[in-house]
N, C-alpha and C. Protein backbone atom coordinates (compact mmCIF):
# COMPACT_ATOMS: atom_id res chain seq x y z
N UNK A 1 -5.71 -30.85 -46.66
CA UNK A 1 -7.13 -31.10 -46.69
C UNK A 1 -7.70 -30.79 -45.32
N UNK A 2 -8.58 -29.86 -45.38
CA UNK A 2 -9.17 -29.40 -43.99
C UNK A 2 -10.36 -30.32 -43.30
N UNK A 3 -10.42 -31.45 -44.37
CA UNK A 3 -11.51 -32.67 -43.21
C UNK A 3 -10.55 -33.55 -42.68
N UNK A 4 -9.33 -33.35 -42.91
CA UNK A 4 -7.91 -34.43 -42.01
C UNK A 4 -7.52 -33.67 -40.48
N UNK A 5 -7.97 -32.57 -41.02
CA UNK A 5 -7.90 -32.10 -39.34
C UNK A 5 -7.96 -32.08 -37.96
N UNK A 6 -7.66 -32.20 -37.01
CA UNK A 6 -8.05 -32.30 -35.63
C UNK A 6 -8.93 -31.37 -35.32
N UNK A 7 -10.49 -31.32 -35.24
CA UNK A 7 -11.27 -30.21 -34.73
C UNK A 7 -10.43 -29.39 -33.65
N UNK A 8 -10.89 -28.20 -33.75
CA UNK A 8 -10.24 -27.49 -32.55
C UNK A 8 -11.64 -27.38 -31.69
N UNK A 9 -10.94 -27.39 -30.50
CA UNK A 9 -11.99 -26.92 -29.09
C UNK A 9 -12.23 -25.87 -29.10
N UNK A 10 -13.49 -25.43 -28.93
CA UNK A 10 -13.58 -23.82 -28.93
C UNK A 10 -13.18 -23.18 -27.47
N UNK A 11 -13.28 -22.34 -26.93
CA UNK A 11 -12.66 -21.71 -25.72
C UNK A 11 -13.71 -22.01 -24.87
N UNK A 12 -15.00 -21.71 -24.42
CA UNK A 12 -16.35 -21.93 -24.21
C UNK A 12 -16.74 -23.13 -23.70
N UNK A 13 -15.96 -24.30 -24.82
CA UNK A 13 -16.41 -25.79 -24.11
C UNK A 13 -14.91 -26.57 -23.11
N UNK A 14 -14.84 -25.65 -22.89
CA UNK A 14 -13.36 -26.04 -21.99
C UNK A 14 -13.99 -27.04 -20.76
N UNK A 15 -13.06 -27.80 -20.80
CA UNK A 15 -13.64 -28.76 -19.49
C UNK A 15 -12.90 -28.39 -18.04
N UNK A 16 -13.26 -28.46 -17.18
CA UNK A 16 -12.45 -27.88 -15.55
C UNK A 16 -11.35 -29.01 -15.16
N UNK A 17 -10.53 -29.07 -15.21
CA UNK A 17 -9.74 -29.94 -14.46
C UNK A 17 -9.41 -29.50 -13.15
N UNK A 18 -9.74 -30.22 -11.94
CA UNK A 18 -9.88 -29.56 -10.87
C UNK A 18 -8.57 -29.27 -10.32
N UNK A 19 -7.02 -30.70 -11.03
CA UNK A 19 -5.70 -30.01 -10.67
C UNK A 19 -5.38 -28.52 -11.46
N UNK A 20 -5.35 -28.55 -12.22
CA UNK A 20 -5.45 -27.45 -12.95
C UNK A 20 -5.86 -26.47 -12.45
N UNK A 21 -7.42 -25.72 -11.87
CA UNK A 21 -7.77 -24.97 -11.43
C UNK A 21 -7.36 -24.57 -10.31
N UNK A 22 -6.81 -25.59 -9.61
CA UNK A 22 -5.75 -25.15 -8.18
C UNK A 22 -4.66 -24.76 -8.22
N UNK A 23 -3.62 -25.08 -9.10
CA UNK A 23 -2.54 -24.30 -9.49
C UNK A 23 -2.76 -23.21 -10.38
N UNK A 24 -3.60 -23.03 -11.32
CA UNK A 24 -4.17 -21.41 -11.59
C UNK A 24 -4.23 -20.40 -10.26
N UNK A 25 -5.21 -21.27 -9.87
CA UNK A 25 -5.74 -20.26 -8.52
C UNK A 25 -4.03 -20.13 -7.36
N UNK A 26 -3.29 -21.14 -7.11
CA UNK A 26 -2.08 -20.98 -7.07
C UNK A 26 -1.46 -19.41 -7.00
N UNK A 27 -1.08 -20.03 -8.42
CA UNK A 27 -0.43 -19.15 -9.09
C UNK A 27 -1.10 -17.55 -9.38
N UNK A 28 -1.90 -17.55 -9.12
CA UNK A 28 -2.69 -16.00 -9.29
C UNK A 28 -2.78 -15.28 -7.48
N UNK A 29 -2.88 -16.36 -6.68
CA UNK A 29 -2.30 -15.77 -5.04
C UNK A 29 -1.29 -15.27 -5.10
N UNK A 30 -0.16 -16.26 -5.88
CA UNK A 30 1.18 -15.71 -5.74
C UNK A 30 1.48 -14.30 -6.10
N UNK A 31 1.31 -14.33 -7.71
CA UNK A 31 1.32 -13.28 -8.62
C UNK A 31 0.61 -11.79 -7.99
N UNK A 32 -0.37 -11.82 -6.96
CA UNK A 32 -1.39 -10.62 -6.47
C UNK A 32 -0.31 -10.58 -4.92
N UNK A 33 0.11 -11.36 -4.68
CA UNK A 33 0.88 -11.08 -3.18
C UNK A 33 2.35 -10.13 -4.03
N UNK A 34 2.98 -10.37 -4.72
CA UNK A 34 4.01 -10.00 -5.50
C UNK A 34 3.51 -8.75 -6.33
N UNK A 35 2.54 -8.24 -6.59
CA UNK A 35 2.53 -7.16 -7.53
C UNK A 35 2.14 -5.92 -7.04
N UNK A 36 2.66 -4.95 -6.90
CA UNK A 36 2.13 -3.39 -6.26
C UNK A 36 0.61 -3.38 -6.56
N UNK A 37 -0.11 -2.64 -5.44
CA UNK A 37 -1.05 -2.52 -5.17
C UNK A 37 -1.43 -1.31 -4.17
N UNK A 38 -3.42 -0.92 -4.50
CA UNK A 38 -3.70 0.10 -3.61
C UNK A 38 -4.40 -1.00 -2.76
N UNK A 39 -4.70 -0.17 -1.29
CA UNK A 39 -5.92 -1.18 -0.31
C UNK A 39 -6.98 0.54 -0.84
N UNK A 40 -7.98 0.49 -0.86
CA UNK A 40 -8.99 1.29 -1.23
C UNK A 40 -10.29 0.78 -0.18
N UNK A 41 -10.38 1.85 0.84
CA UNK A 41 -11.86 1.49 1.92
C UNK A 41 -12.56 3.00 1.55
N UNK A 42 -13.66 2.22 0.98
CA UNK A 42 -14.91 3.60 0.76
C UNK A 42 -16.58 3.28 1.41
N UNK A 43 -17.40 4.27 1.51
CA UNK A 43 -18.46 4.09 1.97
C UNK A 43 -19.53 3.96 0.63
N UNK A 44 -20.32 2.47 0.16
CA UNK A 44 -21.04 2.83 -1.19
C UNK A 44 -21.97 3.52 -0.81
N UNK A 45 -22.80 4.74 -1.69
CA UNK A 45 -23.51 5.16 -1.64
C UNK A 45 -24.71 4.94 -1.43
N UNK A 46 -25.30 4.24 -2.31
CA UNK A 46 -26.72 3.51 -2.43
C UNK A 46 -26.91 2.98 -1.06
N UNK A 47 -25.84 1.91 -0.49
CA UNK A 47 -26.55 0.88 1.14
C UNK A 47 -26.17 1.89 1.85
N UNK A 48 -24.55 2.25 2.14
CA UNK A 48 -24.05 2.83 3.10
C UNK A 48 -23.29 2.13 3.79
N UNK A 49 -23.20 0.72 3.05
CA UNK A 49 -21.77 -0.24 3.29
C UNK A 49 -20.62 0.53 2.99
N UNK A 50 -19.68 0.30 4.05
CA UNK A 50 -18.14 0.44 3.90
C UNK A 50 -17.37 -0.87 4.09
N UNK A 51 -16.78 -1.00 3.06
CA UNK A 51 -15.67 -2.04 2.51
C UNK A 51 -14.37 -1.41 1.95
N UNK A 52 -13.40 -2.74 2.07
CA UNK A 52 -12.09 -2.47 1.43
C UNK A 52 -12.39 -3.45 0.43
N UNK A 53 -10.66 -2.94 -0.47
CA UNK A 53 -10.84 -3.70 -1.57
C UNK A 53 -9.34 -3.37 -2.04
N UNK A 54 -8.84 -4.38 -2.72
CA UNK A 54 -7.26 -4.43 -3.21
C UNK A 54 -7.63 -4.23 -4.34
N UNK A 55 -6.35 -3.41 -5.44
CA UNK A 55 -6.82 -3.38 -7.10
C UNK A 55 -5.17 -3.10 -6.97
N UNK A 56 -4.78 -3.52 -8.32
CA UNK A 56 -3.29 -3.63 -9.09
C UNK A 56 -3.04 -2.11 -9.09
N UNK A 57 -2.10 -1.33 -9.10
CA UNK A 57 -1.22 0.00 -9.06
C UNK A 57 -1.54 -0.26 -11.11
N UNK A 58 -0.78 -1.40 -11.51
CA UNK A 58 -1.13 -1.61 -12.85
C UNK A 58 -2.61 -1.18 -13.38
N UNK A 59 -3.61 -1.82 -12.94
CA UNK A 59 -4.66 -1.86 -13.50
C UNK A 59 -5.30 -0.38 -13.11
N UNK A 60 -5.13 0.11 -11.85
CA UNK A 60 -5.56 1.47 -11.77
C UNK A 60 -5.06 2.87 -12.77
N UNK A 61 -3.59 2.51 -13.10
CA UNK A 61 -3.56 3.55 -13.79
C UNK A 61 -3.15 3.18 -15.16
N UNK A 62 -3.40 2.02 -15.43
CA UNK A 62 -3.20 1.81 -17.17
C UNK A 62 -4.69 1.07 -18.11
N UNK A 63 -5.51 0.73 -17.02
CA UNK A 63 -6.84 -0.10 -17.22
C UNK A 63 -8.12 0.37 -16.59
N UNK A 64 -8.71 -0.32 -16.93
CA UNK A 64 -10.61 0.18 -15.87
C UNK A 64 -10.48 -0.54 -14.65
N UNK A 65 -10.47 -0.23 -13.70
CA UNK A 65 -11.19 -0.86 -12.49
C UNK A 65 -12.58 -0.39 -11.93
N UNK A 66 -13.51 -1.48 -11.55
CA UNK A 66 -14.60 -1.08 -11.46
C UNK A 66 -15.02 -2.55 -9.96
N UNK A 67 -15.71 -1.62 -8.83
CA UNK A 67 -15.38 -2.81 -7.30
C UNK A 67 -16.99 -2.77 -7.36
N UNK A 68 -17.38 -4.24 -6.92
CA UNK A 68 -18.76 -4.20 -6.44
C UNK A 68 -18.61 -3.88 -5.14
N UNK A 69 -19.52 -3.51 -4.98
CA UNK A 69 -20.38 -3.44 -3.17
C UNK A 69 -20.59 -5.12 -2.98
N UNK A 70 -19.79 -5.50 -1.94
CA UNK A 70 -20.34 -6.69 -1.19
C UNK A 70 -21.69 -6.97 -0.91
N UNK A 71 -22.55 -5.61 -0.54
CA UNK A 71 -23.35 -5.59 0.33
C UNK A 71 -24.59 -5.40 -0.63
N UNK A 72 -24.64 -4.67 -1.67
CA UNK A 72 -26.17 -4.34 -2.61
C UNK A 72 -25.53 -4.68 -3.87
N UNK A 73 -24.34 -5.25 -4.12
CA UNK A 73 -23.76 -5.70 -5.64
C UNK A 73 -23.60 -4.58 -6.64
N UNK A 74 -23.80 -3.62 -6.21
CA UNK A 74 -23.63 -2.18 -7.15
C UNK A 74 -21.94 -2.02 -7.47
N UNK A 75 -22.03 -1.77 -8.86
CA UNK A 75 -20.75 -1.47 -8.92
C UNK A 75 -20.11 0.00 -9.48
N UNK A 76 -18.67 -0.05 -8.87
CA UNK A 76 -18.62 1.44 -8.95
C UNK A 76 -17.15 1.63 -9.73
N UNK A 77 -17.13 2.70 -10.43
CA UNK A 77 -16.11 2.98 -11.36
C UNK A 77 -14.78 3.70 -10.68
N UNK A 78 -13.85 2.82 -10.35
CA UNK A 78 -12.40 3.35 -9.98
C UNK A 78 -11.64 3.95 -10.96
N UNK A 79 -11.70 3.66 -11.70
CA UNK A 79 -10.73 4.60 -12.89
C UNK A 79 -11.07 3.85 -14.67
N UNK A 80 -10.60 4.59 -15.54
CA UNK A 80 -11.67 4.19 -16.69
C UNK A 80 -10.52 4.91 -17.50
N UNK A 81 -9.01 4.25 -17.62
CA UNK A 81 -8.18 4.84 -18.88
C UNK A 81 -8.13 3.67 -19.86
N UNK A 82 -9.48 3.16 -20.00
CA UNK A 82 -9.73 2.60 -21.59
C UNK A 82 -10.90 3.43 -22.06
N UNK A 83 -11.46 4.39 -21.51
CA UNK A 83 -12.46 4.87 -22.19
C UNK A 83 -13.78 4.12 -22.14
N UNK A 84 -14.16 2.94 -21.24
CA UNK A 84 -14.75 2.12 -21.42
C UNK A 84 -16.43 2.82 -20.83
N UNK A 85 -16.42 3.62 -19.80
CA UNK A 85 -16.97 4.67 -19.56
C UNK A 85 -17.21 6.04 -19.69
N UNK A 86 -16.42 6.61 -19.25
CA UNK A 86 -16.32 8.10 -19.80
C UNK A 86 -15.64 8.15 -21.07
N UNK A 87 -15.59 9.32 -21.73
CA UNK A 87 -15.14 9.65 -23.16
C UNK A 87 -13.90 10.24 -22.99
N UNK A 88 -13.23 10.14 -21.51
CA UNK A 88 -11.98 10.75 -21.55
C UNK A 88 -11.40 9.22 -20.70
N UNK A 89 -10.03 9.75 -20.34
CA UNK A 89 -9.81 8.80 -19.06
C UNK A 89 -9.51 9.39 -17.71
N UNK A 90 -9.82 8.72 -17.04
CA UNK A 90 -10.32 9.07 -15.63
C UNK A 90 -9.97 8.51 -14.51
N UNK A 91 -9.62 8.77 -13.57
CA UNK A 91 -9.08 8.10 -12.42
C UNK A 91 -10.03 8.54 -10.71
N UNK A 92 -10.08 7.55 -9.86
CA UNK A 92 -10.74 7.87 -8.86
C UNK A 92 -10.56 9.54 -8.43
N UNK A 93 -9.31 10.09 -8.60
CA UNK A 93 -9.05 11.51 -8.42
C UNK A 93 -9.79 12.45 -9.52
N UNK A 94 -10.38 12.20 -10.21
CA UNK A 94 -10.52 13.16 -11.03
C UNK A 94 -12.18 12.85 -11.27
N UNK A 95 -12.78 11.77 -11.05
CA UNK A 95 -14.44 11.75 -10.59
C UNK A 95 -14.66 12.29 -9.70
N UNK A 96 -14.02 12.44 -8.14
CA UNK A 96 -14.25 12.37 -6.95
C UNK A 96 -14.62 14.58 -7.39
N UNK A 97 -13.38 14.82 -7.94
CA UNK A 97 -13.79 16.37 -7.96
C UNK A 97 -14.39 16.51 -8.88
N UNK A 98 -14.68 16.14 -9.90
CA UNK A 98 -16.18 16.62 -10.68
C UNK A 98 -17.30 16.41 -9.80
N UNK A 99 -17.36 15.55 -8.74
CA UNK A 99 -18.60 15.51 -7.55
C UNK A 99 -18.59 16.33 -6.70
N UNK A 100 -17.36 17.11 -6.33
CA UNK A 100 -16.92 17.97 -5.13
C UNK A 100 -16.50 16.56 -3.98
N UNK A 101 -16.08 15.66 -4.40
CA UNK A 101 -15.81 15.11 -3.71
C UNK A 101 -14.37 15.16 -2.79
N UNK A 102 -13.66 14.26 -1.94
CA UNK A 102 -12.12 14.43 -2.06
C UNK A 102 -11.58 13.34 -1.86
N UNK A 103 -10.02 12.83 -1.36
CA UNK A 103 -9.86 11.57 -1.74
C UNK A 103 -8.67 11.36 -0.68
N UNK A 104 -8.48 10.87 0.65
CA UNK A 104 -7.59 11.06 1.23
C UNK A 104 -6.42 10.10 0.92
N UNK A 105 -5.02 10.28 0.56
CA UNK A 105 -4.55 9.64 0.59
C UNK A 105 -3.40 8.98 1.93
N UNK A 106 -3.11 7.84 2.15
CA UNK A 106 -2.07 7.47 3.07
C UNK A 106 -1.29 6.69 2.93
N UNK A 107 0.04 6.86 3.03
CA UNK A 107 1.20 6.10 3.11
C UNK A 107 1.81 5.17 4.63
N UNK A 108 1.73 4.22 4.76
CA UNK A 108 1.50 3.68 5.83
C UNK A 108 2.76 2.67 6.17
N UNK A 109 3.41 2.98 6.91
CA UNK A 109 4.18 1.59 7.79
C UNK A 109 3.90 0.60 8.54
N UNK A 110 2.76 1.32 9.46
CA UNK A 110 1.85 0.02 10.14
C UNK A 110 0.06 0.39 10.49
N UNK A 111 0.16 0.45 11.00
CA UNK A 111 -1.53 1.08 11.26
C UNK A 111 -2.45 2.23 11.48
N UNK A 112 -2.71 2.31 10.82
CA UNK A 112 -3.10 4.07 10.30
C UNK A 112 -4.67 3.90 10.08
N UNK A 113 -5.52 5.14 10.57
CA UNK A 113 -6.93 4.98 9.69
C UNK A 113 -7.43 6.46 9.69
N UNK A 114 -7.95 6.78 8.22
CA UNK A 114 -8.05 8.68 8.13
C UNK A 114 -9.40 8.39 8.06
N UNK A 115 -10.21 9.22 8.83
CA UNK A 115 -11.16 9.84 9.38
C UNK A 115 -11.78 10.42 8.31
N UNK A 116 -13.16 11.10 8.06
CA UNK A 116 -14.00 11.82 7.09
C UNK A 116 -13.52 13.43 7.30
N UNK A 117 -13.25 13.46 8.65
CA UNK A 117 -12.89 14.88 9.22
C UNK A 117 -11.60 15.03 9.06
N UNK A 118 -10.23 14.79 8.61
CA UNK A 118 -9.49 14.68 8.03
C UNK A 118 -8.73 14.16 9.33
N UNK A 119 -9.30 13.78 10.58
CA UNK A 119 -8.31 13.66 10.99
C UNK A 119 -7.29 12.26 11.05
N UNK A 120 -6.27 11.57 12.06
CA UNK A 120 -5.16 10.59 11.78
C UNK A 120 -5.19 10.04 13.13
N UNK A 121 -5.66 8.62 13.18
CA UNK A 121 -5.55 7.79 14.54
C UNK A 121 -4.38 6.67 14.30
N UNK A 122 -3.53 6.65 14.74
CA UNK A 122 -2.44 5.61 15.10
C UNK A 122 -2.11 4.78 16.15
């Protein structure tokens, strides 16, 4: 009989437990210190803020990533292999040259920073 039931909670009216939310948050430091990753520093267009920004190796090439601007809240499309944007899938490499853009990449041991002019300060 479905009026003997225990109502269920819907997802929506969830209440915060504040231990709870600290070992989430915990556990999601941990999990992002432990999982491959890019560091990504670009200049946004619109202000002309330059920021970095961490995104999952996972999520870049199996999901959408999409980074706000700190600075004017604009957000910008890192890669899109759900289709969630473009009608294909797409990765920061493959927008950047439909713009004529380019995309420097670096592999780094300790402190490195590439230049617009391609050049390499260490």
């Amino acid at each position: 009989n479905s009026s003997d039931a225990t109502p269920s909670n819907p997802l929506t009216d969830r209440t915060a437990d504040p231990a709870t939310e600290q070992e989430n948050a915990e556990q999601n430091k941990q999990r992002r210190e432990q999982e491959p990753a890019y560091q990504i520093t670009f200049t946004c267009k619109p202000c002309g803020e330059r920021s970095s920004h961490r995104m999952s190796k996972h999520g870049y090439h199996r999901g959408t990533v999409l980074i706000r601007c700190p600075s004017c809240q604009n957000r910008h499309v890192i890669s899109d292999n759900l289709n969630i944007f473009f009608d294909s899938k797409k990765t920061l490499e493959d927008i950047l040259q439909e713009q004529g853009g380019k995309l420097t990449r670096g592999y780094v041991d300790g402190d490195m920073e590439f230049w617009d002019d391609g050049s390499v300060v260490k």
